[in-house]
Protein backbone atom coordinates (compact mmCIF):
# COMPACT_ATOMS: atom_id res chain seq x y z
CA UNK A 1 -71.60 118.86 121.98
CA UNK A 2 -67.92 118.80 121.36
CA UNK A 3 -65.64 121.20 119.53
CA UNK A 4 -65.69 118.59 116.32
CA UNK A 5 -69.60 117.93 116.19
CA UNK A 6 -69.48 121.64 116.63
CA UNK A 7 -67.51 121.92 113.65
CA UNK A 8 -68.90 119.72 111.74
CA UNK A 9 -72.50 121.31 112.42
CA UNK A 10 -71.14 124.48 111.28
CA UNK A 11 -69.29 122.77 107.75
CA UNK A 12 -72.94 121.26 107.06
CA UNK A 13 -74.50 124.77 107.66
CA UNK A 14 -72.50 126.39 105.65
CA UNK A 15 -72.63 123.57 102.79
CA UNK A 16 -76.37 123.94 103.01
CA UNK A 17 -76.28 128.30 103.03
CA UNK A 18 -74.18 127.69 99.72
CA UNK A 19 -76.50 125.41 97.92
CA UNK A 20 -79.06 127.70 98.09
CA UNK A 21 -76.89 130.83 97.61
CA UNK A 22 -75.92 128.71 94.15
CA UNK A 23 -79.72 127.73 93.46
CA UNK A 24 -80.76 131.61 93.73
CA UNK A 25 -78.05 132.02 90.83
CA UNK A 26 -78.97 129.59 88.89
CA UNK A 27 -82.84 130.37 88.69
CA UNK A 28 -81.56 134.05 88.29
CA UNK A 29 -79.99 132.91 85.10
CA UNK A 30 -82.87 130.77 83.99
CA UNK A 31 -85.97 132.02 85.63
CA UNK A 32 -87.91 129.69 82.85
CA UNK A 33 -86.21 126.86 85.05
CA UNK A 34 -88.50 127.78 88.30
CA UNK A 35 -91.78 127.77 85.99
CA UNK A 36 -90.36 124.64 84.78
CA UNK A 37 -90.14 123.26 88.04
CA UNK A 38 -93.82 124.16 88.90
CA UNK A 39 -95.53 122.93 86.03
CA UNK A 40 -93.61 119.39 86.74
CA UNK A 41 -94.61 119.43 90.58
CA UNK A 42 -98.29 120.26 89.63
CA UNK A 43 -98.54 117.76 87.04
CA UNK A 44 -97.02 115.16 89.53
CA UNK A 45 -99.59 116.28 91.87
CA UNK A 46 -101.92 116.18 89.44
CA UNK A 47 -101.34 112.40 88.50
CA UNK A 48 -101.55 111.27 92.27
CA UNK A 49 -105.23 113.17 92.67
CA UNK A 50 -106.20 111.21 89.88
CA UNK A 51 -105.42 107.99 90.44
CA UNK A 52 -106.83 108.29 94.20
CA UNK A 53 -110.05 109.60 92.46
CA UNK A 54 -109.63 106.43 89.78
CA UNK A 55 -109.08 104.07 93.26
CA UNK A 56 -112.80 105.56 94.78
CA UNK A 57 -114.24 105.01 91.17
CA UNK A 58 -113.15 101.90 91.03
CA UNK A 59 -114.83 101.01 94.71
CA UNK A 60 -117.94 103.00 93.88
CA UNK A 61 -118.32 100.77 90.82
CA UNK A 62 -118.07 97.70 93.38
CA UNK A 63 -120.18 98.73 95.66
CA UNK A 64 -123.15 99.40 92.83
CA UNK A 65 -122.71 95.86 90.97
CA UNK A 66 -123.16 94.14 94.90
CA UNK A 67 -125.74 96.77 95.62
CA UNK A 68 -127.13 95.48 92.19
CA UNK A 69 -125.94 91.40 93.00
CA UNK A 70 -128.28 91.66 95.84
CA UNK A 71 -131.35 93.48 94.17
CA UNK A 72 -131.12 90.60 91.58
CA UNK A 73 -130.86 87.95 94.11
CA UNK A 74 -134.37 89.08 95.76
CA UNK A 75 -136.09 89.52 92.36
CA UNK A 76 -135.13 85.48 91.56
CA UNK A 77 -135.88 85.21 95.48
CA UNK A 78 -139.65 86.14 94.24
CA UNK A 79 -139.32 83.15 92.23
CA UNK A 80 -138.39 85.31 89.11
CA UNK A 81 -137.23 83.86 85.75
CA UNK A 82 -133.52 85.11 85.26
CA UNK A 83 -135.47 86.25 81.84
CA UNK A 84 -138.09 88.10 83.67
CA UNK A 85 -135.51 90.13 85.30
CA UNK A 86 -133.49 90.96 82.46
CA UNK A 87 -137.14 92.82 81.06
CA UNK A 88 -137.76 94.50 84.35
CA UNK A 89 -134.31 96.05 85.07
CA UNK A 90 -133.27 96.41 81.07
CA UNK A 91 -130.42 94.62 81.64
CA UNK A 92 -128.82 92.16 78.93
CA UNK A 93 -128.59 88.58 79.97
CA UNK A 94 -125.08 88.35 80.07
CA UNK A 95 -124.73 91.19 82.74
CA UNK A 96 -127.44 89.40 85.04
CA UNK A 97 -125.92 85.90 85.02
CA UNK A 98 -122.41 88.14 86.01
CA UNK A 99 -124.78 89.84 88.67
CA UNK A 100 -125.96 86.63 89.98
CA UNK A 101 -122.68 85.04 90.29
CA UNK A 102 -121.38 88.00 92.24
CA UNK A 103 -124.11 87.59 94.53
CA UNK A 104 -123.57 83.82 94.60
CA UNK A 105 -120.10 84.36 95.28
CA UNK A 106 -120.65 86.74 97.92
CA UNK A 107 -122.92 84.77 99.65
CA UNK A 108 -120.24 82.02 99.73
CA UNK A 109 -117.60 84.11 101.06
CA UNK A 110 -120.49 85.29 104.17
CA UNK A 111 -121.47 81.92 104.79
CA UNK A 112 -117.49 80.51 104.91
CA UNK A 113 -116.91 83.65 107.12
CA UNK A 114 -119.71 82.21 109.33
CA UNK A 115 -118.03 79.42 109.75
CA UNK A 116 -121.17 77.40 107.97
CA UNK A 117 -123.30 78.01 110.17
CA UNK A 118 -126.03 77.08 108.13
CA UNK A 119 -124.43 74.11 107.03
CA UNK A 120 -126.34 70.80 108.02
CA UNK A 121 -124.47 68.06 109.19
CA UNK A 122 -125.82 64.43 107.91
């Protein structure tokens, strides 16, 4: 290291001993301002724990409507009437046909992911 990066080291050293030094005042002269500062950082912290609980809510909620897609899809399987199903599960109609389509649509996106496997060819 030459004399000038030596320097230099020692200029940014310095800089960074006075910050501080001038910090310590400053929170001497409003120790409310540290508190402050803590109650911000938690809440911040706060706010990020949330939203990563909100994200696994979110998936949890996906997982039980295909969990539920599927169940539905092997009730009509046993040659069900969407109507029957809506009296065993106490379900409203409305949140079946949803449930159904899910499943429909999932099963679309498997089979297209297979490549069509199934698919005949005429």
């Amino acid at each position: 290291m030459g004399t000038a990066s030596q320097a230099q080291a020692g200029r940014s050293r310095a800089r960074e001993n006075r910050l501080k030094a001038a910090r310590e005042r400053r929170l001497r002269l409003d120790p409310d301002q540290l508190a402050r500062e803590e109650r911000i950082d938690e809440a911040a912290v706060d706010v990020e724990v949330a939203w990563e609980e909100r994200a696994a809510a979110e998936q949890a909620v996906v997982d039980a409507e295909l969990a539920a897609a599927a169940a539905i899809g092997r009730l009509l399987g046993e040659r069900l009437a969407v109507k029957d199903v809506v009296r065993l599960t106490g379900l409203d109609l409305a949140t079946v046909r949803r449930l159904r389509q899910l499943g429909a649509d999932t099963n679309d996106d498997v089979d297209t992911a297979a490549g069509g496997a199934d698919t005949e060819v005429a």
